[in-house]
C-alpha atoms as a PDB file:
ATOM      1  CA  UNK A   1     -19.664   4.069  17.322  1.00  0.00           C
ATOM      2  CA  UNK A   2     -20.224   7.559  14.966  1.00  0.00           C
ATOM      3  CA  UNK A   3     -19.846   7.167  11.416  1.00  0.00           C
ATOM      4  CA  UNK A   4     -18.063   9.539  11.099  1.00  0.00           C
ATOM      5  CA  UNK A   5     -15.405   8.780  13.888  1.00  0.00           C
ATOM      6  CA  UNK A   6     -15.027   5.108  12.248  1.00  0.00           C
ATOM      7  CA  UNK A   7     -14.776   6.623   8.798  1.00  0.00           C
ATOM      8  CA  UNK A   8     -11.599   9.069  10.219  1.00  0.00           C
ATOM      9  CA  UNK A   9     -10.185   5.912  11.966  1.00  0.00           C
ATOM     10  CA  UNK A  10     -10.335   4.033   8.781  1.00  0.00           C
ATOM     11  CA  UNK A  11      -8.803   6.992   6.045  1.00  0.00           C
ATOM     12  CA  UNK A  12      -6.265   7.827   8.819  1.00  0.00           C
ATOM     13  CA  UNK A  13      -4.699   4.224   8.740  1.00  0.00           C
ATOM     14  CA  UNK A  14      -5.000   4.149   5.027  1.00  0.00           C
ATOM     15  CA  UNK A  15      -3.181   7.321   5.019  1.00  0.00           C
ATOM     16  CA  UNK A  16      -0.246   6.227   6.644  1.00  0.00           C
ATOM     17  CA  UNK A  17      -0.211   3.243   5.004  1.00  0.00           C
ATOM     18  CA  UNK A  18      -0.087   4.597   1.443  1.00  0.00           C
ATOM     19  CA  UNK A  19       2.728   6.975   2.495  1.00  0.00           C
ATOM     20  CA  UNK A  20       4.830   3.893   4.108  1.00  0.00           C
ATOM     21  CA  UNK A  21       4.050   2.278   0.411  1.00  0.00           C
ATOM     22  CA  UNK A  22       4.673   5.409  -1.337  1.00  0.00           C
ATOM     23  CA  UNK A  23       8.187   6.286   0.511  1.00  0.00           C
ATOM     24  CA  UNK A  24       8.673   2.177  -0.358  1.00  0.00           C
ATOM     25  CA  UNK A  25       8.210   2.175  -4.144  1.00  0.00           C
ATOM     26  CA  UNK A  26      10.689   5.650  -4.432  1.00  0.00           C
ATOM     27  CA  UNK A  27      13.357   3.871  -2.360  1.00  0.00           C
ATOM     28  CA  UNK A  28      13.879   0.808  -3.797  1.00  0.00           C
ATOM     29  CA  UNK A  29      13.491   2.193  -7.672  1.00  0.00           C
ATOM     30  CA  UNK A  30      16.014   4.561  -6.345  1.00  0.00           C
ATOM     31  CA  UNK A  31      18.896   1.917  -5.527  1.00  0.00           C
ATOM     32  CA  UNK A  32      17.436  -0.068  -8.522  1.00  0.00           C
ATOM     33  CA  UNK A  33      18.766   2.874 -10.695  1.00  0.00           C
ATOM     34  CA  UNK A  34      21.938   2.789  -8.921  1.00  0.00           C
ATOM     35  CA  UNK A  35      22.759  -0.783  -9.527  1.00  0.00           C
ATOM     36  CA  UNK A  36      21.475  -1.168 -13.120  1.00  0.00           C
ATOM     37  CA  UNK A  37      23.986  -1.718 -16.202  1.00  0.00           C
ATOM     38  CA  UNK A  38      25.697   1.700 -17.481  1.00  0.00           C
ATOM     39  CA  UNK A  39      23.754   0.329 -20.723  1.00  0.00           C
ATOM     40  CA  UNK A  40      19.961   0.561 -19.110  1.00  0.00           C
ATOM     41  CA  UNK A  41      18.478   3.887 -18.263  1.00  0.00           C
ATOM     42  CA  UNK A  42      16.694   4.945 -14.929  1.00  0.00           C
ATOM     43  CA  UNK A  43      12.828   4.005 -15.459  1.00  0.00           C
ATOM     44  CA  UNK A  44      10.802   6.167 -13.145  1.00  0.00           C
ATOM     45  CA  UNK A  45       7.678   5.873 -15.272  1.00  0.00           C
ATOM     46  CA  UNK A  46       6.739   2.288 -14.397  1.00  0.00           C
ATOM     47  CA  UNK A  47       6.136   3.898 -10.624  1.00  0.00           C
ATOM     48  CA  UNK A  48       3.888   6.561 -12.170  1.00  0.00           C
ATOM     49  CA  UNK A  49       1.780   3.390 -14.241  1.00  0.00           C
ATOM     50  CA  UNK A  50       1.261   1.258 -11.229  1.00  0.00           C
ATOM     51  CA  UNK A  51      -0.207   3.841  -8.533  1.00  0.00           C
ATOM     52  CA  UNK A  52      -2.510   5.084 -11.416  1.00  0.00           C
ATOM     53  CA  UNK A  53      -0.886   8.698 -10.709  1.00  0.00           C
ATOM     54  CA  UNK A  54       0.381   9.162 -14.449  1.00  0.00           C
ATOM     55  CA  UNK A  55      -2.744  11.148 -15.684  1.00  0.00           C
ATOM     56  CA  UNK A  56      -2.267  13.876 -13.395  1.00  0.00           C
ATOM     57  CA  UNK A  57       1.243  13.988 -13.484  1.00  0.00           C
ATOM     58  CA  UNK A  58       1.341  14.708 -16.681  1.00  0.00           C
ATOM     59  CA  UNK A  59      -1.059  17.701 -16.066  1.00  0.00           C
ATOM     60  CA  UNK A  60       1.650  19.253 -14.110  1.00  0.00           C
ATOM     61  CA  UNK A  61       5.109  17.620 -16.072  1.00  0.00           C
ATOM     62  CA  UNK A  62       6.483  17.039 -19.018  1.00  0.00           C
ATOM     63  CA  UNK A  63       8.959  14.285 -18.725  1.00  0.00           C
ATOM     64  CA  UNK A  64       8.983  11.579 -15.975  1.00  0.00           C
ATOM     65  CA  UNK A  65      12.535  12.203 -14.911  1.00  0.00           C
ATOM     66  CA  UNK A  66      13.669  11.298 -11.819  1.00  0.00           C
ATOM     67  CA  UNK A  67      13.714  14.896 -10.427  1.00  0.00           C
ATOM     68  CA  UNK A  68      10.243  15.084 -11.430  1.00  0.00           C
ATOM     69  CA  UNK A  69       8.571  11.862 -10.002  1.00  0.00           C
ATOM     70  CA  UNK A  70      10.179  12.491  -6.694  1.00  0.00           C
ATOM     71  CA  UNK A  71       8.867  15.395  -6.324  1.00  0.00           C
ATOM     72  CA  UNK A  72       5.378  14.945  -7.432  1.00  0.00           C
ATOM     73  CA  UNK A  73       4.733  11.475  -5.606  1.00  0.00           C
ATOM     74  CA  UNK A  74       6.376  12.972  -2.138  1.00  0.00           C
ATOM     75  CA  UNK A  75       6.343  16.724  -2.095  1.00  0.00           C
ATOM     76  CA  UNK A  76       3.711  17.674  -4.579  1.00  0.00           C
ATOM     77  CA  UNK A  77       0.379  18.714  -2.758  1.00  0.00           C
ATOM     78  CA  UNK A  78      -1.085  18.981  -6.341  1.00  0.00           C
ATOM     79  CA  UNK A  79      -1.132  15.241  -5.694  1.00  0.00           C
ATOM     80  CA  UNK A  80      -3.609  13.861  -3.567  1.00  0.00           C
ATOM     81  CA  UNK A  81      -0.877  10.317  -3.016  1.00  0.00           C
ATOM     82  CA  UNK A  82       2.127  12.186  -2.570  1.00  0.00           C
ATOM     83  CA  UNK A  83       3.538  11.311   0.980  1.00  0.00           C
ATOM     84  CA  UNK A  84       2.997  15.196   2.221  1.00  0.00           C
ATOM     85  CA  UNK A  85      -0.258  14.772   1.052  1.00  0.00           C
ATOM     86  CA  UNK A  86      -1.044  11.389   2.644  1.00  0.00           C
ATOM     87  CA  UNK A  87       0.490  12.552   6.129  1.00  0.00           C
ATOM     88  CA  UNK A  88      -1.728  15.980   6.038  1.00  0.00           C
ATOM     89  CA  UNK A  89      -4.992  13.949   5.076  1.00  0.00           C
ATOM     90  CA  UNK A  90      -4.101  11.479   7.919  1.00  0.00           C
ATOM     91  CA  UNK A  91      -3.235  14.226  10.335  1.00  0.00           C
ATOM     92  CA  UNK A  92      -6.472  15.832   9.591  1.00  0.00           C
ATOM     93  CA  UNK A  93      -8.316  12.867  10.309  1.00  0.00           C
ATOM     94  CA  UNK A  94      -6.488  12.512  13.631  1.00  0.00           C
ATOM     95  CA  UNK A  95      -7.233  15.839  14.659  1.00  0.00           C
ATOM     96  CA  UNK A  96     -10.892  15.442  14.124  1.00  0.00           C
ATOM     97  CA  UNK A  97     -11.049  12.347  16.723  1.00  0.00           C
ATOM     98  CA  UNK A  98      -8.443  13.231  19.252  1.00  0.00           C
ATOM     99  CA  UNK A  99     -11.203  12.296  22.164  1.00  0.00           C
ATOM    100  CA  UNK A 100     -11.441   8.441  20.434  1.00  0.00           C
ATOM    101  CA  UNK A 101      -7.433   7.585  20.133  1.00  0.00           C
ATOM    102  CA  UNK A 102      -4.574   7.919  22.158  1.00  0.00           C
ATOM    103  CA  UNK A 103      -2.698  10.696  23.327  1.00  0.00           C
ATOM    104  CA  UNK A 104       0.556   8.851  21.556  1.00  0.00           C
ATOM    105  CA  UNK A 105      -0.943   8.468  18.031  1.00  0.00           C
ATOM    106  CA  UNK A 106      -2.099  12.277  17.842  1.00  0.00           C
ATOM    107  CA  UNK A 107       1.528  13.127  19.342  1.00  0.00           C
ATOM    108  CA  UNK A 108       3.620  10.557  16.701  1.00  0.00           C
ATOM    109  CA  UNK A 109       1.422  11.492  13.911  1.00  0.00           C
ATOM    110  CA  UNK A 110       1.639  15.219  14.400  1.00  0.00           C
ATOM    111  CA  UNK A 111       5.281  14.881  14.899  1.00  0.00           C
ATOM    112  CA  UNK A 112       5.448  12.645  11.694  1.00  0.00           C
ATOM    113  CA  UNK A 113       4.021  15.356   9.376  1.00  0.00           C
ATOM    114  CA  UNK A 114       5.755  17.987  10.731  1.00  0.00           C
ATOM    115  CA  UNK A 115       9.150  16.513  10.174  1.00  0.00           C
ATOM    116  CA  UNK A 116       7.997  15.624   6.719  1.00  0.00           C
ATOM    117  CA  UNK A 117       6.611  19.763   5.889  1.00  0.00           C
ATOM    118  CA  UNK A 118       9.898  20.667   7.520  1.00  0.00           C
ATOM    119  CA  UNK A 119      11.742  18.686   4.816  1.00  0.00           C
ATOM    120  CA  UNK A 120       9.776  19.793   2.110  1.00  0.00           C
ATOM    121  CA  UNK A 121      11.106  23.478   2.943  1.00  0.00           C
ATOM    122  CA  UNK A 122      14.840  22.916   2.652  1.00  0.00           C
ATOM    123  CA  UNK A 123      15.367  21.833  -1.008  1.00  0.00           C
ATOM    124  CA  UNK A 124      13.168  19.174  -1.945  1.00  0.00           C
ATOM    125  CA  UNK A 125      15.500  18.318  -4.969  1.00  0.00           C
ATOM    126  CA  UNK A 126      18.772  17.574  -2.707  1.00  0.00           C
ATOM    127  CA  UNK A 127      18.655  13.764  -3.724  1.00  0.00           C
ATOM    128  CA  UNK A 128      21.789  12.731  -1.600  1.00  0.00           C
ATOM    129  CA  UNK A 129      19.465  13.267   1.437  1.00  0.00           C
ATOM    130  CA  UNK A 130      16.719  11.384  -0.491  1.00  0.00           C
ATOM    131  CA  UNK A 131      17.249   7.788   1.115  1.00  0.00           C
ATOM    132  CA  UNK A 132      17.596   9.234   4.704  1.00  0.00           C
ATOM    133  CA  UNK A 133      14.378  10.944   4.420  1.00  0.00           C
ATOM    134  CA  UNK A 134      12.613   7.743   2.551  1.00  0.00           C
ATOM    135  CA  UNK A 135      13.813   5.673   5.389  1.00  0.00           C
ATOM    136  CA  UNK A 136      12.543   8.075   8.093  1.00  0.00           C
ATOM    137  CA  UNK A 137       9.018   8.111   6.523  1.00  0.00           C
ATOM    138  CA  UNK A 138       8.705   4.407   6.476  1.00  0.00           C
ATOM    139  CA  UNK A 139      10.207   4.238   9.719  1.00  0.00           C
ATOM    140  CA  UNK A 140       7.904   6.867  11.412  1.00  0.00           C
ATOM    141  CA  UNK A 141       4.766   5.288   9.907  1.00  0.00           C
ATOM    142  CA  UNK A 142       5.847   1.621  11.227  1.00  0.00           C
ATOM    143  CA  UNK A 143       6.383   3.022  14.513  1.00  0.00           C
ATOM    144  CA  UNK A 144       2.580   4.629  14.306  1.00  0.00           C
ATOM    145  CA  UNK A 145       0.922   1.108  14.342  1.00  0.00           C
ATOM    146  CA  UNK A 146       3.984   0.274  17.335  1.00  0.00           C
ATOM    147  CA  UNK A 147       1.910   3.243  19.136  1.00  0.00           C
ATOM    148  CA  UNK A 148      -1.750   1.660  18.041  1.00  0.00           C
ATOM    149  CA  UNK A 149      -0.570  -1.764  19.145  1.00  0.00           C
ATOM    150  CA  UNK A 150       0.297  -0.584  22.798  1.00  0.00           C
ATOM    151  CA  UNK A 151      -2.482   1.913  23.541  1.00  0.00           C
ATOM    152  CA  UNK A 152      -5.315   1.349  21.894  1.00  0.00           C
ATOM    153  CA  UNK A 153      -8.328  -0.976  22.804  1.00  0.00           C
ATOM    154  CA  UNK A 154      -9.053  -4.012  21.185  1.00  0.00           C
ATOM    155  CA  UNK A 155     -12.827  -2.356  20.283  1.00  0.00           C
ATOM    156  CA  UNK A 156     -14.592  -1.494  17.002  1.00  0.00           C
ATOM    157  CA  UNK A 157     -12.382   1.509  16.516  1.00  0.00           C
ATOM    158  CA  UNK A 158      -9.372  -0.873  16.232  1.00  0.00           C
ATOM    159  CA  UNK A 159     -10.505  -2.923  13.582  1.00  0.00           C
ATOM    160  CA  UNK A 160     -11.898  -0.277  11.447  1.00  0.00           C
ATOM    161  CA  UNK A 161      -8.079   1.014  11.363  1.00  0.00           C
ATOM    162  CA  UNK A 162      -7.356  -2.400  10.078  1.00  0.00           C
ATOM    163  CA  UNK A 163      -9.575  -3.175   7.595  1.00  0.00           C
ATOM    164  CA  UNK A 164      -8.071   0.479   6.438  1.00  0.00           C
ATOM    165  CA  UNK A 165      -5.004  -0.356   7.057  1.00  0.00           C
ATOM    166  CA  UNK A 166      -5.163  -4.315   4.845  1.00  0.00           C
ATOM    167  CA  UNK A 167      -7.304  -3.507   2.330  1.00  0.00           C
ATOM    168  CA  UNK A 168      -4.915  -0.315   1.422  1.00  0.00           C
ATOM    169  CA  UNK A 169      -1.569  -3.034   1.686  1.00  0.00           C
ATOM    170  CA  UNK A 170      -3.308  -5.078  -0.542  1.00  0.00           C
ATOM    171  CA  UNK A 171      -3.992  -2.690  -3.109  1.00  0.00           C
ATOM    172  CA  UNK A 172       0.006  -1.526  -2.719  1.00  0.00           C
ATOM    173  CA  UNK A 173       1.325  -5.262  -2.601  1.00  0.00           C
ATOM    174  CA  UNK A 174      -0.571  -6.206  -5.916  1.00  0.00           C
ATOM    175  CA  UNK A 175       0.955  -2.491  -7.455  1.00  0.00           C
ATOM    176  CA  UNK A 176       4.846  -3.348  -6.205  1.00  0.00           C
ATOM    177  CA  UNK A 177       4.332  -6.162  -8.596  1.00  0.00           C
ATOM    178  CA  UNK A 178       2.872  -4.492 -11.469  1.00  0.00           C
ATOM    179  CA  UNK A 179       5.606  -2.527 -11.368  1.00  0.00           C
ATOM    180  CA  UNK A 180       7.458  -5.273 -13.100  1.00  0.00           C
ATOM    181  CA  UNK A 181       4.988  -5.463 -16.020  1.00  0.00           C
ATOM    182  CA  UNK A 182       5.513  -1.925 -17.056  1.00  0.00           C
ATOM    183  CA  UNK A 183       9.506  -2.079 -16.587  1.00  0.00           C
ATOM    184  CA  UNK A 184      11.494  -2.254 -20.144  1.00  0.00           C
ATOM    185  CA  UNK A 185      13.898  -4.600 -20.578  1.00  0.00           C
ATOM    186  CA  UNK A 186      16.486  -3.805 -23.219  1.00  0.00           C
ATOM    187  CA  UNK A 187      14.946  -6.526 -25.649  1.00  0.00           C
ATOM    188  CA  UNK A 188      13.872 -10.053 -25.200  1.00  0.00           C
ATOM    189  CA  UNK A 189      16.850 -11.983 -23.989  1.00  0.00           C
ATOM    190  CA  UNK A 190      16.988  -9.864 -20.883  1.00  0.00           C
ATOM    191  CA  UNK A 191      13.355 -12.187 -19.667  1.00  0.00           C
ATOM    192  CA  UNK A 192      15.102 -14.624 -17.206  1.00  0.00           C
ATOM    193  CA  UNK A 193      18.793 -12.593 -17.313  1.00  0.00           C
ATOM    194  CA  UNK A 194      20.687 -11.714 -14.096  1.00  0.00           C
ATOM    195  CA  UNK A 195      18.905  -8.013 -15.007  1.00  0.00           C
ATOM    196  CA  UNK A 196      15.438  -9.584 -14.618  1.00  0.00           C
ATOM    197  CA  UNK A 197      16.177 -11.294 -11.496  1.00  0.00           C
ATOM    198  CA  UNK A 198      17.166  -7.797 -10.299  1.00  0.00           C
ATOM    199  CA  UNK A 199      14.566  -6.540 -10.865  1.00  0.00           C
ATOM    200  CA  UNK A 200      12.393  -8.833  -8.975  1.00  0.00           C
ATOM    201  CA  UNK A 201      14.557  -8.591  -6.326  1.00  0.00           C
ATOM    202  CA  UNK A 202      13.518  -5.362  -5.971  1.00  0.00           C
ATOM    203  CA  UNK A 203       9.912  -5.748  -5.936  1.00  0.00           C
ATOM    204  CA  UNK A 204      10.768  -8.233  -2.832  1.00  0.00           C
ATOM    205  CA  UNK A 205      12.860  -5.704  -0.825  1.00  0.00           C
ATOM    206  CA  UNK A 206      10.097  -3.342  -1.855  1.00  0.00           C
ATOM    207  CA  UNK A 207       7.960  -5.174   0.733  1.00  0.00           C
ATOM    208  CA  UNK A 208      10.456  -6.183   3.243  1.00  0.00           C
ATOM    209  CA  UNK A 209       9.715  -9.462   1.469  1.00  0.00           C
ATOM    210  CA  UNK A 210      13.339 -10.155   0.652  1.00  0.00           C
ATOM    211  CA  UNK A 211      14.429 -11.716   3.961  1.00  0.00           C
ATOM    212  CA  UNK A 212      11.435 -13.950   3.971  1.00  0.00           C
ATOM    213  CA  UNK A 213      11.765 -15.224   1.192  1.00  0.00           C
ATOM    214  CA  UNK A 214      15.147 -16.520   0.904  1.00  0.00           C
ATOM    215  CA  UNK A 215      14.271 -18.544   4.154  1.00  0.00           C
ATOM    216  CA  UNK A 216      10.839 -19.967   2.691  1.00  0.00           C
ATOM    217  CA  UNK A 217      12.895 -20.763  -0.936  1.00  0.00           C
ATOM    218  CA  UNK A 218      16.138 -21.766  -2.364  1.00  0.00           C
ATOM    219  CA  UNK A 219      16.464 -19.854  -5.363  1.00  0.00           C
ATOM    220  CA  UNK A 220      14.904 -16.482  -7.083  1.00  0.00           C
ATOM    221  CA  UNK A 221      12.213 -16.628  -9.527  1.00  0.00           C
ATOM    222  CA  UNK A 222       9.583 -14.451 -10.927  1.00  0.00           C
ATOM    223  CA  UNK A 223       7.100 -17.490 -10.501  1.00  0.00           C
ATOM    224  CA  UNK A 224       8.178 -17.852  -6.410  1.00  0.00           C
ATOM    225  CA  UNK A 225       8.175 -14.331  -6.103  1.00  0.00           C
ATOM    226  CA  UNK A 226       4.418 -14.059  -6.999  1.00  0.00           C
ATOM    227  CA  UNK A 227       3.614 -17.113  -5.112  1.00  0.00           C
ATOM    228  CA  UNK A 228       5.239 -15.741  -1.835  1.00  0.00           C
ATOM    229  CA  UNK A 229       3.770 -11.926  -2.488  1.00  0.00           C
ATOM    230  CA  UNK A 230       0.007 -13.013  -3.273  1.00  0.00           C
ATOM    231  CA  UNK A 231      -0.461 -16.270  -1.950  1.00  0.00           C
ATOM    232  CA  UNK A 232       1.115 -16.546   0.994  1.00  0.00           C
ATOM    233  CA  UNK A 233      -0.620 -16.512   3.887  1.00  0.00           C
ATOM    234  CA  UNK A 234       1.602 -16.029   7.033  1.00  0.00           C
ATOM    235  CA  UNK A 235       3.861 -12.950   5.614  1.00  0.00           C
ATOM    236  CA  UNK A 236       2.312 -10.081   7.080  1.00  0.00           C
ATOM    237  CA  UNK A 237       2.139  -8.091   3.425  1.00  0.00           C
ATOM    238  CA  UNK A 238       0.789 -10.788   1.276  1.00  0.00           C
ATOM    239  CA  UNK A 239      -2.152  -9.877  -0.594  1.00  0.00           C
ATOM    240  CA  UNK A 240      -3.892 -13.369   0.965  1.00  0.00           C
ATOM    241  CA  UNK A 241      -2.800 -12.109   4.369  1.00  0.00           C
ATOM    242  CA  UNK A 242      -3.901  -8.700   3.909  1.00  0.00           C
ATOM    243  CA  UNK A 243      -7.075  -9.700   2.808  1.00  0.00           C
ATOM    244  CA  UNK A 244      -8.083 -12.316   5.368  1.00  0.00           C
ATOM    245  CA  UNK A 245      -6.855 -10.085   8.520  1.00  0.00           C
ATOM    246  CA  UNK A 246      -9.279  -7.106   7.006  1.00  0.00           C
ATOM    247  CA  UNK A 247     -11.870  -9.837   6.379  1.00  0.00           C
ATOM    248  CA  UNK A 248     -11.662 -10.902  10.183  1.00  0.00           C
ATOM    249  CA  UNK A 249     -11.548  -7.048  11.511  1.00  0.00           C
ATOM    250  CA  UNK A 250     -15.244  -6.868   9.488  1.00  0.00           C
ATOM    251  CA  UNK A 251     -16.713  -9.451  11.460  1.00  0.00           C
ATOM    252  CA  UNK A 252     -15.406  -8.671  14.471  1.00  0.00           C
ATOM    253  CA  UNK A 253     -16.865  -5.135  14.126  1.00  0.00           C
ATOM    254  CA  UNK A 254     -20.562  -6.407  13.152  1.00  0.00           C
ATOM    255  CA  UNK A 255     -20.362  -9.416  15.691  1.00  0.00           C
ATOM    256  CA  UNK A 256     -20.758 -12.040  13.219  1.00  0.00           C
ATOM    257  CA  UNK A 257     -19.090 -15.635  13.251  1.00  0.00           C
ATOM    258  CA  UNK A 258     -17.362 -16.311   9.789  1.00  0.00           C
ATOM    259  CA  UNK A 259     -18.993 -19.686  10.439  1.00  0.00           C
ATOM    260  CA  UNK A 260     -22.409 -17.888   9.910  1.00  0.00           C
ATOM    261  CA  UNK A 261     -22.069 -16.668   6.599  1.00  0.00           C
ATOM    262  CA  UNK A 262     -21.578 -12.637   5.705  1.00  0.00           C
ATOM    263  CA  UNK A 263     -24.197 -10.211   7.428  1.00  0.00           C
ATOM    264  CA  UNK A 264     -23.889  -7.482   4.478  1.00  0.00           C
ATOM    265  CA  UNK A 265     -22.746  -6.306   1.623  1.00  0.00           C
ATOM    266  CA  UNK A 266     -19.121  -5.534   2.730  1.00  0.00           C
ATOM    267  CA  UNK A 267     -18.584  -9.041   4.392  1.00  0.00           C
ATOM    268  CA  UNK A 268     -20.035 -11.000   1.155  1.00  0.00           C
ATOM    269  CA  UNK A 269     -17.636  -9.044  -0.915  1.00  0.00           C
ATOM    270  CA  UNK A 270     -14.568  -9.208   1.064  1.00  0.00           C
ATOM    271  CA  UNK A 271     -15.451 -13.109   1.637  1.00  0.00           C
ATOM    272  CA  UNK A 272     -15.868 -14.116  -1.439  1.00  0.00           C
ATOM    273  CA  UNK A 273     -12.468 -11.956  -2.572  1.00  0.00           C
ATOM    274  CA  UNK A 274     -10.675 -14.006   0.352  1.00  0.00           C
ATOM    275  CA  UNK A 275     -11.708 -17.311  -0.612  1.00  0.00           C
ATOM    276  CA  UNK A 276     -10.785 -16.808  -4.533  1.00  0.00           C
ATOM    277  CA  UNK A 277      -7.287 -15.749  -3.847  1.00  0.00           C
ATOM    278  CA  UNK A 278      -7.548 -18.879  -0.992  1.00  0.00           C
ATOM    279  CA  UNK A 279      -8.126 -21.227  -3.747  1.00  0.00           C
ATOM    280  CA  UNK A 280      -5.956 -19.495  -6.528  1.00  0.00           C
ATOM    281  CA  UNK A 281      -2.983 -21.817  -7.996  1.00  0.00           C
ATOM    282  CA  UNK A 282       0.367 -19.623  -8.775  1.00  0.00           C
ATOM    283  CA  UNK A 283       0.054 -21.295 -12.646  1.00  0.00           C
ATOM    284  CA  UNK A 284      -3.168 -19.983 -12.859  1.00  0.00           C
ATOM    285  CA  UNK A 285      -2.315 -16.475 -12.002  1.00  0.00           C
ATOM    286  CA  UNK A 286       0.298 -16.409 -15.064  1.00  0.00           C
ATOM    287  CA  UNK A 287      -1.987 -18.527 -17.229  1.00  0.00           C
ATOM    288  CA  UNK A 288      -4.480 -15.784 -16.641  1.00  0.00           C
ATOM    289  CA  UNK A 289      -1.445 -12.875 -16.941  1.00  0.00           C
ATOM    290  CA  UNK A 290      -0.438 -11.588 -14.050  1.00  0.00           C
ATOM    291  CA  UNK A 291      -0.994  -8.092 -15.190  1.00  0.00           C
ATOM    292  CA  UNK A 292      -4.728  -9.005 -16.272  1.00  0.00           C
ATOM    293  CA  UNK A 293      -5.039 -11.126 -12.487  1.00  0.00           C
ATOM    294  CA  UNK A 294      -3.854  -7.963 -10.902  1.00  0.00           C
ATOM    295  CA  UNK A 295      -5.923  -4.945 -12.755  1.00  0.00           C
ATOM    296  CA  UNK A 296      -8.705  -7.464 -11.721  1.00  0.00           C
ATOM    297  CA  UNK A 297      -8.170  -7.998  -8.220  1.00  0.00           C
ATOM    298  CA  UNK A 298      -7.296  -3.897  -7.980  1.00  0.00           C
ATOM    299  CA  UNK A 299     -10.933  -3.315  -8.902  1.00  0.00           C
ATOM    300  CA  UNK A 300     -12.227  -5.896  -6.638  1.00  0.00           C
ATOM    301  CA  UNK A 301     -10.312  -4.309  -3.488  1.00  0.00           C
ATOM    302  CA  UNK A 302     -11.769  -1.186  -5.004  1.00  0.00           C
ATOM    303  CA  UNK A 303     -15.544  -3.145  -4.527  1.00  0.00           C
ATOM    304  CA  UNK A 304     -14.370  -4.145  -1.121  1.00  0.00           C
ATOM    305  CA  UNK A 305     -13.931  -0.526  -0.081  1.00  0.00           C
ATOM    306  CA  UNK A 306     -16.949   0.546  -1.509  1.00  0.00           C
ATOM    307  CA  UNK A 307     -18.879  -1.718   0.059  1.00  0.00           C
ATOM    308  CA  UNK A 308     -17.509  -1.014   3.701  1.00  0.00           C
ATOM    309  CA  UNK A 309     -18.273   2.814   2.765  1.00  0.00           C
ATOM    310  CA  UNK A 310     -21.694   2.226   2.184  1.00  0.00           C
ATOM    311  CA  UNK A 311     -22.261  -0.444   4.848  1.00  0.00           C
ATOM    312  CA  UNK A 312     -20.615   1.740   7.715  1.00  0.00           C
ATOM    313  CA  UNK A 313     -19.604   5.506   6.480  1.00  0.00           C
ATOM    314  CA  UNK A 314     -22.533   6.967   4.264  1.00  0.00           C
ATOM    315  CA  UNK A 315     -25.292   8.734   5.286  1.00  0.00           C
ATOM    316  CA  UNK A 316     -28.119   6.693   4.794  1.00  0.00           C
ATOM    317  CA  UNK A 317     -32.023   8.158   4.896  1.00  0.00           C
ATOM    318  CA  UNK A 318     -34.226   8.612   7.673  1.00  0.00           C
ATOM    319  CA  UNK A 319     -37.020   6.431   7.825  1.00  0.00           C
ATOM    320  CA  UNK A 320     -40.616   8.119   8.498  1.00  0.00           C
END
């Protein structure tokens, strides 16, 4: 297929899937605030930290209030991530390949933006509405892959959506926990407290994890929590899941057998990430630092990508 039809394909699942992840990290930080001690203030920052987004928001803001992160990581077209932003770009991409997808994705995705601009209109700073709308933006953007399931072909066009799709859940998973890392805890006694458990609880409902979870293990902790969230390989938002279904969607697109051995650049690197994180121990991830494991496996995802851009998307020369 055209380049440039699999590179719209691709951007237009990562798209939606960075504005499911963005509408995500909001809602669960927002009922985070709610339920935290009158003695520990709202942290909105940490969000800011983990999606990389705090050097231009501070080009536009002075303080990282609530008011102010909401808007620029949902409304804000200034930002390129903001969920209006993500939606339009995704959108866009649709448009541009109507003839390749179905007549259902360009209807649910132009419907999905549209509800989202129309919100944007009517008093973007009316917070009691701001779990309502969250909710619809996750919800519309689960029901766009219900859509791709049912209508589309199982062909290369499919799969480049999901390696888009995985590699950009990945990235998100790995950020939902770094969240943690840049969170403040009153002082020191609070590592381990009923405060820090509720905090990882939150980076599990962040995911949908939460559910999961509780069935897989009896009791909370930060060290299960990491296990279940990178490691895992059956929940369908574990970084090792995420990686290996993108992984598969590669080969399947260049015809290639796993069993083979990689046929470029893209496969070798997305292999080789797949079969680290395969043979990963959870005490080496905190032995390393989970911060430090997950900065590092941010810029390998970041390789990944790269390396499917320049096998499939870029222009290459003409030979003579």
């Amino acid at each position: 297929m055209l380049s440039r039809v699999a590179d719209s394909i691709y951007w237009m699942n990562r798209y939606i899937e960075r504005a499911d992840n963005y509408s995500r990290f909001m809602s669960v930080n927002f009922n985070l605030a709610l339920d935290l001690p009158p003695n520990v203030d709202e942290q909105w920052e940490p969000l800011l930290i983990a999606t990389a987004d705090n050097y231009l928001f501070y080009n536009y803001y002075q303080e990282p209030t609530r008011e102010n992160v909401i808007d620029f990581m949902t409304f804000d077209k200034r930002n390129p991530n903001s969920i209006v932003s993500c939606l339009n770009n995704a959108r866009e991409n649709a448009r541009t390949i109507r003839e390749s997808i179905s007549k259902e994705m360009w209807e649910h995705i132009n419907e999905l933006y549209l509800r989202v601009r129309d919100t944007t209109t009517k008093g973007q700073s009316n917070l009691n509405r701001l779990q309502d709308f969250l909710i619809n933006v996750k919800n519309g953007c689960q029901q766009f892959y219900g859509v791709i399931d049912c209508t589309v072909t199982r062909n290369e066009a499919w799969h480049f959506g999901r390696v888009g799709r995985f590699l950009e859940r990945a990235d998100k998973t790995s950020r939902f926990l770094d969240v943690k890392y840049f969170t403040l805890l009153p002082d020191l006694d609070s590592v381990g407290s009923t405060l820090d458990l509720m905090i990882w609880t939150a980076v599990l409902k962040s995911v949908s994890a939460y559910n999961m979870y509780r069935q897989q293990y009896r009791m909370i902790s930060s060290s299960t929590i990491v296990e279940f969230l990178i490691l895992d390989k059956l929940f369908p938002r574990s970084v090792a899941h995420c990686i290996r279904q993108a992984e598969l969607s590669l080969y399947e697109i260049s015809g290639n057998i796993i069993t083979n051995g990689y046929k470029n650049e893209a496969e070798k690197v997305l292999s080789k990430l797949r079969s680290e994180i395969e043979f990963t121990e959870t005490s080496e991830l905190f032995k390393t630092g989970l911060h430090q494991y997950l900065d590092r496996f941010q810029l390998r995802t970041n390789e990944a990508a790269k390396a499917v851009y320049d096998v499939y998307f870029s222009l290459k020369p003409v030979e003579a």
